[in-house]
C-alpha atoms as a PDB file:
ATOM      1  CA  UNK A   1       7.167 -18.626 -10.099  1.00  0.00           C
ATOM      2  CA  UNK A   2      10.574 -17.522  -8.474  1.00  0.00           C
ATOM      3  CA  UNK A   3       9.773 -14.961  -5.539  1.00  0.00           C
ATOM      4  CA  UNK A   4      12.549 -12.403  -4.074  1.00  0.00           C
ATOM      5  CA  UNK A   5      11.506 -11.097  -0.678  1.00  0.00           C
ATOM      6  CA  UNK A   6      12.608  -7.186  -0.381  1.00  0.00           C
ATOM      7  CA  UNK A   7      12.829  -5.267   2.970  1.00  0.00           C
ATOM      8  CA  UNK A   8      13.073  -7.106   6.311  1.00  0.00           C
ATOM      9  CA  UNK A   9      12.821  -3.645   8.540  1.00  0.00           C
ATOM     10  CA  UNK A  10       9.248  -4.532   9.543  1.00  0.00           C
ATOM     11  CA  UNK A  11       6.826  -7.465  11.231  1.00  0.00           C
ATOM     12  CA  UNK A  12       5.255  -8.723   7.929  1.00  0.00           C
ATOM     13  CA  UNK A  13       8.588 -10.703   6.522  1.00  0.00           C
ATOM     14  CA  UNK A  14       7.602 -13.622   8.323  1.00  0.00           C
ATOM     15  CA  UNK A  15       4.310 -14.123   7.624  1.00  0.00           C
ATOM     16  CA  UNK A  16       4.497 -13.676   4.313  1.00  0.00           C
ATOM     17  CA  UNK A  17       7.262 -16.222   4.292  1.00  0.00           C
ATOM     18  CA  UNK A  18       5.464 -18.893   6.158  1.00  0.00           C
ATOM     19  CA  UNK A  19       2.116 -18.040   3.603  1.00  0.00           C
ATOM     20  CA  UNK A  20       4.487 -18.366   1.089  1.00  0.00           C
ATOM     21  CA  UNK A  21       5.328 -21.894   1.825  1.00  0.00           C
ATOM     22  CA  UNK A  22       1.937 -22.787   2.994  1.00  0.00           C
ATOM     23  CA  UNK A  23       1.342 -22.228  -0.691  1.00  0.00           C
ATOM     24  CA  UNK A  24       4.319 -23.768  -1.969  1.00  0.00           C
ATOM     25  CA  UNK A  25       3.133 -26.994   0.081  1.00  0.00           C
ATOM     26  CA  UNK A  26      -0.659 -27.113  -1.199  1.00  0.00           C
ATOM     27  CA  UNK A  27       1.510 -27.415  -4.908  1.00  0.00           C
ATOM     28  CA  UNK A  28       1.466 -23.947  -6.499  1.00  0.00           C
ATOM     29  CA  UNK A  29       3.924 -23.405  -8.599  1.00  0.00           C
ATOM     30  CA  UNK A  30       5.507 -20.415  -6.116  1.00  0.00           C
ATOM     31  CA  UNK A  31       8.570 -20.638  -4.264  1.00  0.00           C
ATOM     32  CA  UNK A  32      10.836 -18.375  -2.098  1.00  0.00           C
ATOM     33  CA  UNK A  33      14.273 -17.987  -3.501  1.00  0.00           C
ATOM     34  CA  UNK A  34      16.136 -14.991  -2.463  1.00  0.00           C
ATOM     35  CA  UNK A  35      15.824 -11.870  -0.120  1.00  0.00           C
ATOM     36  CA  UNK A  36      17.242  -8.780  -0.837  1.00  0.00           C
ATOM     37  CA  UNK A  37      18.414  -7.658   2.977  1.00  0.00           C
ATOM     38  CA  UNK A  38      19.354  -3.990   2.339  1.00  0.00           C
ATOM     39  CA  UNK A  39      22.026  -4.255   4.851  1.00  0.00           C
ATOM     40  CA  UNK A  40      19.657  -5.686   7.738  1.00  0.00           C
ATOM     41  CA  UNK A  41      20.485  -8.863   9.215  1.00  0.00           C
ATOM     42  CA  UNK A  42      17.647 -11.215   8.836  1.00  0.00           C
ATOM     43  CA  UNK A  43      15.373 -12.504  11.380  1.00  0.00           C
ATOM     44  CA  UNK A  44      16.661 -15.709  12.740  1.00  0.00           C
ATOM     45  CA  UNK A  45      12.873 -17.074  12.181  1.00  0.00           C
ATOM     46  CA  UNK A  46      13.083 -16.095   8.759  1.00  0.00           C
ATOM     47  CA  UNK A  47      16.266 -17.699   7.923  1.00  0.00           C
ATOM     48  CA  UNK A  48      15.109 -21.229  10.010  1.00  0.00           C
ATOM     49  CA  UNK A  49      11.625 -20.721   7.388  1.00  0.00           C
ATOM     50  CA  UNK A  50      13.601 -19.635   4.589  1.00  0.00           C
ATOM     51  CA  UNK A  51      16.868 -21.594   4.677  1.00  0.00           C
ATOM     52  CA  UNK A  52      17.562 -22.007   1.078  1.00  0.00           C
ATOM     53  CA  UNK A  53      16.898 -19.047   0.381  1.00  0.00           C
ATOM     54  CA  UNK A  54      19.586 -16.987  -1.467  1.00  0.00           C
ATOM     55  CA  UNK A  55      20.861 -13.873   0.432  1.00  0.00           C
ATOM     56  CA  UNK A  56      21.709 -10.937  -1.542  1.00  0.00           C
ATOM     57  CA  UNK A  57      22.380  -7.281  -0.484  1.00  0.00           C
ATOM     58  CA  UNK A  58      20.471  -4.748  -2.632  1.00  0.00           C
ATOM     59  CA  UNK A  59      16.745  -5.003  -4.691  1.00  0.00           C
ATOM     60  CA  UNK A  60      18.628  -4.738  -8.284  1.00  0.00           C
ATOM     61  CA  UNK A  61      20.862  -8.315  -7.411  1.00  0.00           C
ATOM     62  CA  UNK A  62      17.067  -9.992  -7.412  1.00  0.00           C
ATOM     63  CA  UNK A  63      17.098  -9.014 -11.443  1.00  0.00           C
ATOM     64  CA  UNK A  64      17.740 -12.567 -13.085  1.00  0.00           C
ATOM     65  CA  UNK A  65      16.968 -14.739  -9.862  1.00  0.00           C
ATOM     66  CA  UNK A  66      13.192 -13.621  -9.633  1.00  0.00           C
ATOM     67  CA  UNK A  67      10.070 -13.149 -11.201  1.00  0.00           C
ATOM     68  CA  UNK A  68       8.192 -11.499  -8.492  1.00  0.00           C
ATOM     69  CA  UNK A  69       8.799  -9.627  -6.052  1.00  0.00           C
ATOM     70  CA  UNK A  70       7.317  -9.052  -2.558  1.00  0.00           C
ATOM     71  CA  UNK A  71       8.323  -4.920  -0.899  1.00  0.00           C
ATOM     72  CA  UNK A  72       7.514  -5.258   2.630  1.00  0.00           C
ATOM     73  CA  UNK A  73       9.871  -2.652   3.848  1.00  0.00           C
ATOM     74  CA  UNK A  74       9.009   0.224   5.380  1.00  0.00           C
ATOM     75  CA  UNK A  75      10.603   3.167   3.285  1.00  0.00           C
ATOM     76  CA  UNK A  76       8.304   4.224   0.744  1.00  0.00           C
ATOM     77  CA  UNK A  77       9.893   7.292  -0.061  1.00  0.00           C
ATOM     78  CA  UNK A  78      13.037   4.452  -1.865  1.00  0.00           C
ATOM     79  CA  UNK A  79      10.867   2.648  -3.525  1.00  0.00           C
ATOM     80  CA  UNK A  80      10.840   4.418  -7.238  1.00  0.00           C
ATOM     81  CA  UNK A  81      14.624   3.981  -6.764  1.00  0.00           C
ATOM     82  CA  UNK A  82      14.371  -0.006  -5.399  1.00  0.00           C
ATOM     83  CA  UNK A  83      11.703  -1.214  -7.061  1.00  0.00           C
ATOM     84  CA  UNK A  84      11.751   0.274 -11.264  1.00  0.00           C
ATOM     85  CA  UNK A  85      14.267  -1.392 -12.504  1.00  0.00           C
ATOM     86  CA  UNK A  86      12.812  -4.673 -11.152  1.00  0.00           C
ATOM     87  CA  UNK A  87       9.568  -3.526 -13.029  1.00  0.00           C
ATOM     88  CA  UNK A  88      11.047  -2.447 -16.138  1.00  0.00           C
ATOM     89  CA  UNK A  89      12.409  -5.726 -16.705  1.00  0.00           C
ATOM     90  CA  UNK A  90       9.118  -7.819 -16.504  1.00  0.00           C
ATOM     91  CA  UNK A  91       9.525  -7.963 -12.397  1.00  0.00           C
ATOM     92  CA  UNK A  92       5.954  -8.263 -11.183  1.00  0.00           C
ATOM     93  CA  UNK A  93       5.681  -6.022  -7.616  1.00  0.00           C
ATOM     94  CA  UNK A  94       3.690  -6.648  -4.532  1.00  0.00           C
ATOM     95  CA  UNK A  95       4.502  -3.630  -2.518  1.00  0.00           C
ATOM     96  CA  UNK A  96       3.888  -2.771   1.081  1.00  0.00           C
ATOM     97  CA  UNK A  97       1.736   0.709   1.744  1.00  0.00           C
ATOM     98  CA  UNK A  98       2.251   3.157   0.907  1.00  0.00           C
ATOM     99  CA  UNK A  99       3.382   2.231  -2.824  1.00  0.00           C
ATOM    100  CA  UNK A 100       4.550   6.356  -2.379  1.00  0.00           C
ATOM    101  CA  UNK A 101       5.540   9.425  -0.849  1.00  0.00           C
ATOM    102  CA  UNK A 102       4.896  11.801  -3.417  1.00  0.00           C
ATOM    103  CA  UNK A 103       2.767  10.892  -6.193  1.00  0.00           C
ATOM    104  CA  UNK A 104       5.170  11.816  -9.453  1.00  0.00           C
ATOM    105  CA  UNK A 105       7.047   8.789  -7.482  1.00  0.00           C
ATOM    106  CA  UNK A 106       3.910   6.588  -7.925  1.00  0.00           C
ATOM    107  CA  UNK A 107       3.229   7.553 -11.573  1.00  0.00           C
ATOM    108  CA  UNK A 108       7.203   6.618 -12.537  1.00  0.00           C
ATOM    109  CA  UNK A 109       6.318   3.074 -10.562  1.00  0.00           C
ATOM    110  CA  UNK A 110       2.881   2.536 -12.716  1.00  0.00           C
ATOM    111  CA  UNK A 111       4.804   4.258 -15.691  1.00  0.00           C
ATOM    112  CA  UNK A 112       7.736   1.428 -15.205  1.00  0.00           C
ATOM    113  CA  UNK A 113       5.070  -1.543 -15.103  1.00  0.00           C
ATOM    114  CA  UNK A 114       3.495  -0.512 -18.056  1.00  0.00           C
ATOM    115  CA  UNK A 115       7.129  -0.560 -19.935  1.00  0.00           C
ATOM    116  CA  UNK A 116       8.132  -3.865 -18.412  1.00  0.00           C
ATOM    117  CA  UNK A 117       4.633  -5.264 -18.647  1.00  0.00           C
ATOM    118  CA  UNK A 118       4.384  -6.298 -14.861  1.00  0.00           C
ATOM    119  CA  UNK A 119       1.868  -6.209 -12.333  1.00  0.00           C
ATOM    120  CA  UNK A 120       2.537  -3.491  -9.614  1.00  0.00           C
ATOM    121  CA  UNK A 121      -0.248  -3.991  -6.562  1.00  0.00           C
ATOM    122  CA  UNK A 122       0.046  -1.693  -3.091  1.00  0.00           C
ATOM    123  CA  UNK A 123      -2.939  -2.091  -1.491  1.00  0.00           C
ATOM    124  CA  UNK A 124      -3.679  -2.452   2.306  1.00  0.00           C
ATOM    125  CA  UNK A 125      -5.655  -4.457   4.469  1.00  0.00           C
ATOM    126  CA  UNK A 126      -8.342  -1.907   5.204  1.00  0.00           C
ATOM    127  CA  UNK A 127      -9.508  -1.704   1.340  1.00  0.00           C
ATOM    128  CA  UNK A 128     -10.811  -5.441   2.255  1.00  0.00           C
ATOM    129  CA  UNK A 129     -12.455  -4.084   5.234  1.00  0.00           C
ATOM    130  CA  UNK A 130     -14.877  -2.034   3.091  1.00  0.00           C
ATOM    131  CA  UNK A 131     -18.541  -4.079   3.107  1.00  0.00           C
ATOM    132  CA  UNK A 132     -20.356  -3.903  -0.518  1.00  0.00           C
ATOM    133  CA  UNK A 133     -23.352  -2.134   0.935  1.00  0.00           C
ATOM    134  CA  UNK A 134     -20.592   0.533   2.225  1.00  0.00           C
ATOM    135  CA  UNK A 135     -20.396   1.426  -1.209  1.00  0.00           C
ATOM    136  CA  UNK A 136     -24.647   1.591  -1.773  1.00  0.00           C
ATOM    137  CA  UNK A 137     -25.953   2.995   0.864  1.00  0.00           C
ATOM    138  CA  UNK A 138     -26.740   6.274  -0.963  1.00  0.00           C
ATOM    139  CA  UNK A 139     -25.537   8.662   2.128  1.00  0.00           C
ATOM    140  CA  UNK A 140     -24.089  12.045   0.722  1.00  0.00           C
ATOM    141  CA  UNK A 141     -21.758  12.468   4.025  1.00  0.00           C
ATOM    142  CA  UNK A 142     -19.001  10.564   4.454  1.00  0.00           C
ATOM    143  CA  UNK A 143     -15.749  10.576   7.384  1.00  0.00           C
ATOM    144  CA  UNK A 144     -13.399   8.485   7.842  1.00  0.00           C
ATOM    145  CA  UNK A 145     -10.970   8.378  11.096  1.00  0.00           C
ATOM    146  CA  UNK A 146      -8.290   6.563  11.891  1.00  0.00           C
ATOM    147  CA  UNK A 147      -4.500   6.751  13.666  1.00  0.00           C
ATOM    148  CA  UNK A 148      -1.856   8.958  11.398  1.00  0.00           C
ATOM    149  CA  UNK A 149       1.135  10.158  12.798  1.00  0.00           C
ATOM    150  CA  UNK A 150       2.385  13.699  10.566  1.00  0.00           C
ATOM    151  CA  UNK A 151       5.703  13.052  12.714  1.00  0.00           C
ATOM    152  CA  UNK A 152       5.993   9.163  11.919  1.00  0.00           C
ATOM    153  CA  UNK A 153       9.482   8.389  11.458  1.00  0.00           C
ATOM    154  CA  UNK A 154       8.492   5.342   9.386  1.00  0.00           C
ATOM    155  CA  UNK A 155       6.396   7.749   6.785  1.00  0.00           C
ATOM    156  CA  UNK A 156       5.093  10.702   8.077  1.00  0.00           C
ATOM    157  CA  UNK A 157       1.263  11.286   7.487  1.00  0.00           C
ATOM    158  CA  UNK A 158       1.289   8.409   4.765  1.00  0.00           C
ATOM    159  CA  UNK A 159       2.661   5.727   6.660  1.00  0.00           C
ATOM    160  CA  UNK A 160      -0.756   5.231   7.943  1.00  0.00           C
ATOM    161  CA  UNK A 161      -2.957   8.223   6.182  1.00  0.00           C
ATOM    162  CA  UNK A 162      -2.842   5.845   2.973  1.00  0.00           C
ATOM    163  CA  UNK A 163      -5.109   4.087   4.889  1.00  0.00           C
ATOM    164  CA  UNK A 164      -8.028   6.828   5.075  1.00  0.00           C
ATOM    165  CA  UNK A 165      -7.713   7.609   1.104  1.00  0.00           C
ATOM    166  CA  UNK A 166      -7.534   3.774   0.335  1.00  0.00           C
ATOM    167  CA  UNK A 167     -11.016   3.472   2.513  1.00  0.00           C
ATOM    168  CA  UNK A 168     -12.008   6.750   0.788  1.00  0.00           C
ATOM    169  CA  UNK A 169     -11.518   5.341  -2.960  1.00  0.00           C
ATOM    170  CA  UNK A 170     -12.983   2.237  -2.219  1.00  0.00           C
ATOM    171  CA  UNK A 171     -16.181   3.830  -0.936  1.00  0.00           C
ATOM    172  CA  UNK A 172     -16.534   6.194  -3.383  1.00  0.00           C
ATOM    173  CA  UNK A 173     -13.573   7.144  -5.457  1.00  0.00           C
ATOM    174  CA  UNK A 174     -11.500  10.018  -5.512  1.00  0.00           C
ATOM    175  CA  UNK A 175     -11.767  13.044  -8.319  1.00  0.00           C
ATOM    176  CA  UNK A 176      -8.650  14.326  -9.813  1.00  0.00           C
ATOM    177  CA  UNK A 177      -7.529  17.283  -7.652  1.00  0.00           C
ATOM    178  CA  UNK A 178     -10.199  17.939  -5.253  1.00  0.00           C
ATOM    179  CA  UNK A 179     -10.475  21.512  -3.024  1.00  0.00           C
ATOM    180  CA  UNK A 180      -9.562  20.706  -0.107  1.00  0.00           C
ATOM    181  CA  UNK A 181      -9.565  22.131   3.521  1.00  0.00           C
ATOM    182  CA  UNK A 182      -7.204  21.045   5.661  1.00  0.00           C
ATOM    183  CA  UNK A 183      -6.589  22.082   9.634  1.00  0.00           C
ATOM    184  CA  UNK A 184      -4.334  20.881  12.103  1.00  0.00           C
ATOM    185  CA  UNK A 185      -4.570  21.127  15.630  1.00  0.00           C
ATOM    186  CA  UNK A 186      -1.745  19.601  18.091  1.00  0.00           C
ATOM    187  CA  UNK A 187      -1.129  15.957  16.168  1.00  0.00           C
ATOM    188  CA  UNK A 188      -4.598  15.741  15.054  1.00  0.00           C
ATOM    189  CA  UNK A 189      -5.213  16.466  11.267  1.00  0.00           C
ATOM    190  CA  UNK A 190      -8.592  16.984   9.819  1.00  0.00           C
ATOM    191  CA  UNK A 191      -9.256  17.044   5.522  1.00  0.00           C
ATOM    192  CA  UNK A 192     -12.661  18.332   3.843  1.00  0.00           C
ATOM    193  CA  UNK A 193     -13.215  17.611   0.254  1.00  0.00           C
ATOM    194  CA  UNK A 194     -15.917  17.229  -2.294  1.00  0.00           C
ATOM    195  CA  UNK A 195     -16.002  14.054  -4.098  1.00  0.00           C
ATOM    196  CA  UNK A 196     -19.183  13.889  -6.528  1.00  0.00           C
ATOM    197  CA  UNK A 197     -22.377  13.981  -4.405  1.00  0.00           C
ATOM    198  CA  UNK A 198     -20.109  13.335  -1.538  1.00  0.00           C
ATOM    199  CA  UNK A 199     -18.924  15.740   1.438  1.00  0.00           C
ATOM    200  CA  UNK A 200     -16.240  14.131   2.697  1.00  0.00           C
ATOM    201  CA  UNK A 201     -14.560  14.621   5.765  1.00  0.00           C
ATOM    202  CA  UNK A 202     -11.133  12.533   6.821  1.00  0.00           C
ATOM    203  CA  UNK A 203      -9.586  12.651  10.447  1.00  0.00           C
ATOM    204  CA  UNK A 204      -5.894  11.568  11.066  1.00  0.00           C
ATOM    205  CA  UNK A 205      -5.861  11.087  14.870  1.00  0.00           C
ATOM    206  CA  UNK A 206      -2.965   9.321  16.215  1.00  0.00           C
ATOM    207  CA  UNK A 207      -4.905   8.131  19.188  1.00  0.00           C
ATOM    208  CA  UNK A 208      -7.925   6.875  17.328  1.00  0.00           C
ATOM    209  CA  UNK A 209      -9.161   3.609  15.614  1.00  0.00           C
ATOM    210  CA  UNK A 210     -10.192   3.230  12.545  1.00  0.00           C
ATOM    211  CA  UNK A 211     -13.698   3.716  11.833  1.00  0.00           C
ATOM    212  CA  UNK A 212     -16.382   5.206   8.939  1.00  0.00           C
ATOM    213  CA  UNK A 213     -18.906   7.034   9.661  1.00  0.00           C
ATOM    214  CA  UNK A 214     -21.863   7.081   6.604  1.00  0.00           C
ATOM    215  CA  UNK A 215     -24.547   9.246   6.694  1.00  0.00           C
ATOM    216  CA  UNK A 216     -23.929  10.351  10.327  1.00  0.00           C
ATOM    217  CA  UNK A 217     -23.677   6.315  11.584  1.00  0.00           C
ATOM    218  CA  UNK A 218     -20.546   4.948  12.753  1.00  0.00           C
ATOM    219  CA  UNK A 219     -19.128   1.505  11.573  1.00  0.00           C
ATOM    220  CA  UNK A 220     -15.658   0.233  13.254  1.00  0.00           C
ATOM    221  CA  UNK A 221     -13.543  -0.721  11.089  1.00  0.00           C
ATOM    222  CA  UNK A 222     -11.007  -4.083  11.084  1.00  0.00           C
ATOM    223  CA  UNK A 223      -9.154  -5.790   8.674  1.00  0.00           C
ATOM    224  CA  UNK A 224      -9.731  -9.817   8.084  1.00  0.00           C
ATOM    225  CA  UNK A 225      -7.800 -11.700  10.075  1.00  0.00           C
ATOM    226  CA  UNK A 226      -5.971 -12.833   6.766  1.00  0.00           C
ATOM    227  CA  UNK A 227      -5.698  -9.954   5.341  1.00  0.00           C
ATOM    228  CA  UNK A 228      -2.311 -10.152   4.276  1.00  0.00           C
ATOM    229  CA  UNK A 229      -2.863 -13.512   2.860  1.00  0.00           C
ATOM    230  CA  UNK A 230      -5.514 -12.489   0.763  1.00  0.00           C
ATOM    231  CA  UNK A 231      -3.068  -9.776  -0.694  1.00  0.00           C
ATOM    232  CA  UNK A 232      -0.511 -12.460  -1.220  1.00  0.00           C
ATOM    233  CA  UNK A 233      -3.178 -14.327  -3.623  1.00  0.00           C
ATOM    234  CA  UNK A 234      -4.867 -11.656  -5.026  1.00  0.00           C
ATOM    235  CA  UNK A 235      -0.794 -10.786  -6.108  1.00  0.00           C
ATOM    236  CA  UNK A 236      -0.216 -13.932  -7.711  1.00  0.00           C
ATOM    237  CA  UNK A 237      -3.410 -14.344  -9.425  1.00  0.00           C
ATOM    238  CA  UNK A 238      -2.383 -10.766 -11.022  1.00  0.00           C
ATOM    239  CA  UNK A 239       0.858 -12.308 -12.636  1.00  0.00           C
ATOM    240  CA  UNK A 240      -0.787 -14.868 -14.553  1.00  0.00           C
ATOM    241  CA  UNK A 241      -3.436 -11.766 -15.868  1.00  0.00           C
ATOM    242  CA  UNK A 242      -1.861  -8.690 -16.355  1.00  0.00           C
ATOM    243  CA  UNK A 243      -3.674  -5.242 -16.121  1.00  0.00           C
ATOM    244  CA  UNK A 244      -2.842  -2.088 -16.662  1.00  0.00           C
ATOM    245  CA  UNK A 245      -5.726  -0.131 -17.634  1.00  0.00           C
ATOM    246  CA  UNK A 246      -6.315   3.229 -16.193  1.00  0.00           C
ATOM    247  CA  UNK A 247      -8.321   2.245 -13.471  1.00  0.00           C
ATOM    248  CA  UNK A 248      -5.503  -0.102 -12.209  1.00  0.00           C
ATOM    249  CA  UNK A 249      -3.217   3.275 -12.471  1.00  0.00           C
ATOM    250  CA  UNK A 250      -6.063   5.505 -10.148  1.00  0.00           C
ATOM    251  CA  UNK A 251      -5.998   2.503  -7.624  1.00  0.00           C
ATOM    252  CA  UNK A 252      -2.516   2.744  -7.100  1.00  0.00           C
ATOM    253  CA  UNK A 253      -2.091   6.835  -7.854  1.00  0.00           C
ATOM    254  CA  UNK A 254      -4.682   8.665  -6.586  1.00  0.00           C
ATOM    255  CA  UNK A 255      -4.547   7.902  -2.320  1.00  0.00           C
ATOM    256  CA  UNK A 256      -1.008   8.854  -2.836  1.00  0.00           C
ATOM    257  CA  UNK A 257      -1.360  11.697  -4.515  1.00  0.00           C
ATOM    258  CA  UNK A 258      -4.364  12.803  -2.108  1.00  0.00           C
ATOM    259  CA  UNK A 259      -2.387  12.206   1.112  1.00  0.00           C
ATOM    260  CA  UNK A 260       0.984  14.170  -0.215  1.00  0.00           C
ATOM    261  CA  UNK A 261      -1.078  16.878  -0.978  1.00  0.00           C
ATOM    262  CA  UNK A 262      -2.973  16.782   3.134  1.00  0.00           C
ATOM    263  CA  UNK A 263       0.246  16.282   4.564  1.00  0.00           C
ATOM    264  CA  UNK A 264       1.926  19.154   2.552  1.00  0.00           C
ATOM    265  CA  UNK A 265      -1.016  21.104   4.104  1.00  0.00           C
ATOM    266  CA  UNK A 266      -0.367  20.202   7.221  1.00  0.00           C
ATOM    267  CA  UNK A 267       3.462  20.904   7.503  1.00  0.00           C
ATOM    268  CA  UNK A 268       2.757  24.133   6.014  1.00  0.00           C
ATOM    269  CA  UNK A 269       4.501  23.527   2.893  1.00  0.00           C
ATOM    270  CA  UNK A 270       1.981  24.248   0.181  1.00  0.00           C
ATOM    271  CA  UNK A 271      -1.613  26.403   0.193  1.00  0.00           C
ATOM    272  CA  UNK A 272      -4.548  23.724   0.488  1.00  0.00           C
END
């Protein structure tokens, strides 16, 4: 499978480069063969791992040359704009998190895959930090806390909020449109929600770690080591077994649209 690398504004271009020909080397059928630099000069380490690649400006020039492609940039708020024609065209998308700024944004991307048949993923490395008896362990509270910035200039409250809702559906899903209660004092955000059985309560602290607290009990927290590489695979397994079912669209949907809706909160710019 032809791969087109998109966005080199961030620290992941690399490794997913040298992953890339890791598996290219072990004799999957996967290879690197353009990046789409939006302007940005690549980094010389990615050009000495990447030399035949073939350097193009914008994401619509990868149309034709690929038949994946891997979003690691940082501007979420472009991607309906970078990434659906791609999609529409039978493009299958690995994107970088979050998949969204606003959720109508989302639903266009999933609404694009479904047209073009292609498998969209945007998940992040914390979703794989979630242990199975996490999800079993029968506890009605639930918080989860972790560093969000509302004034990120790389994404606002999403850049790294996506995290907490990603955690949050994992655990225990998310409902449509829950009530929520949101506060804000100084940088530190704080969401309540209902969610089933579950009282839910989600702290964006810039100065914290990540962390999920279950039934009053604290558990830290990390990604695997490999995380990334285990979203690289997970990716291509997807393109050889497409689905877009409607859990597939909640997975991708419903973190974003839970985090515009805190961070609108939080700015002030809509009741909770």
């Amino acid at each position: 499978m032809r791969i087109g690398l998109l966005g080199v504004d961030s620290s992941r271009p690399v490794r997913v480069v040298t992953y890339l020909g890791q598996v290219a080397a072990a004799g999957a059928p996967h290879r690197l063969v353009a990046i789409a630099t939006e302007g940005a000069a690549p980094p010389v380490e990615l050009r000495t791992l990447a030399p035949e690649a073939e350097l193009v400006e914008q994401a619509n020039e990868l149309l034709g040359r690929v038949d994946a492609v891997i979003d690691v940039g940082r501007r979420a708020g472009e991607r309906r704009a970078r990434l659906t024609a791609l999609l529409e065209s039978g493009v299958h998308v690995l994107a970088d998190k979050p998949l969204a700024r606003r959720a109508v944004d989302a639903e266009a991307l999933v609404a694009a895959a479904r047209r073009g048949h292609s498998a969209l993923a945007a998940d992040s490395g914390y979703r794989g930090a979630v242990e199975p008896w996490m999800r079993t362990a029968g506890a009605t509270s639930v918080e989860i806390s972790g560093p969000a910035d509302l004034g990120s200039p790389s994404g606002g409250l999403a850049f790294y909020g996506i995290h907490h809702a990603q955690i949050l559906h994992e655990l225990i899903g998310l409902p449509p449109s829950p009530r929520l209660r949101v506060a804000r004092s100084g940088p530190v955000v704080t969401a309540a929600l209902t969610a089933g059985q579950h009282q839910v309560r989600l702290c964006f602290d810039p100065g914290s770690a990540f962390a999920v607290s279950i039934g009053g009990v604290v558990h830290a927290l990390d990604p695997p080591a490999d995380y990334l590489e285990r979203l690289v695979d997970r990716f291509l397994a997807s393109c050889a077994d497409v689905r877009l079912d409607s859990a597939w669209a909640d997975r991708l949907c419903a973190p974003v649209r839970l985090v515009e809706r805190i961070e609108a909160a939080a700015s002030g710019q809509s009741p909770t």
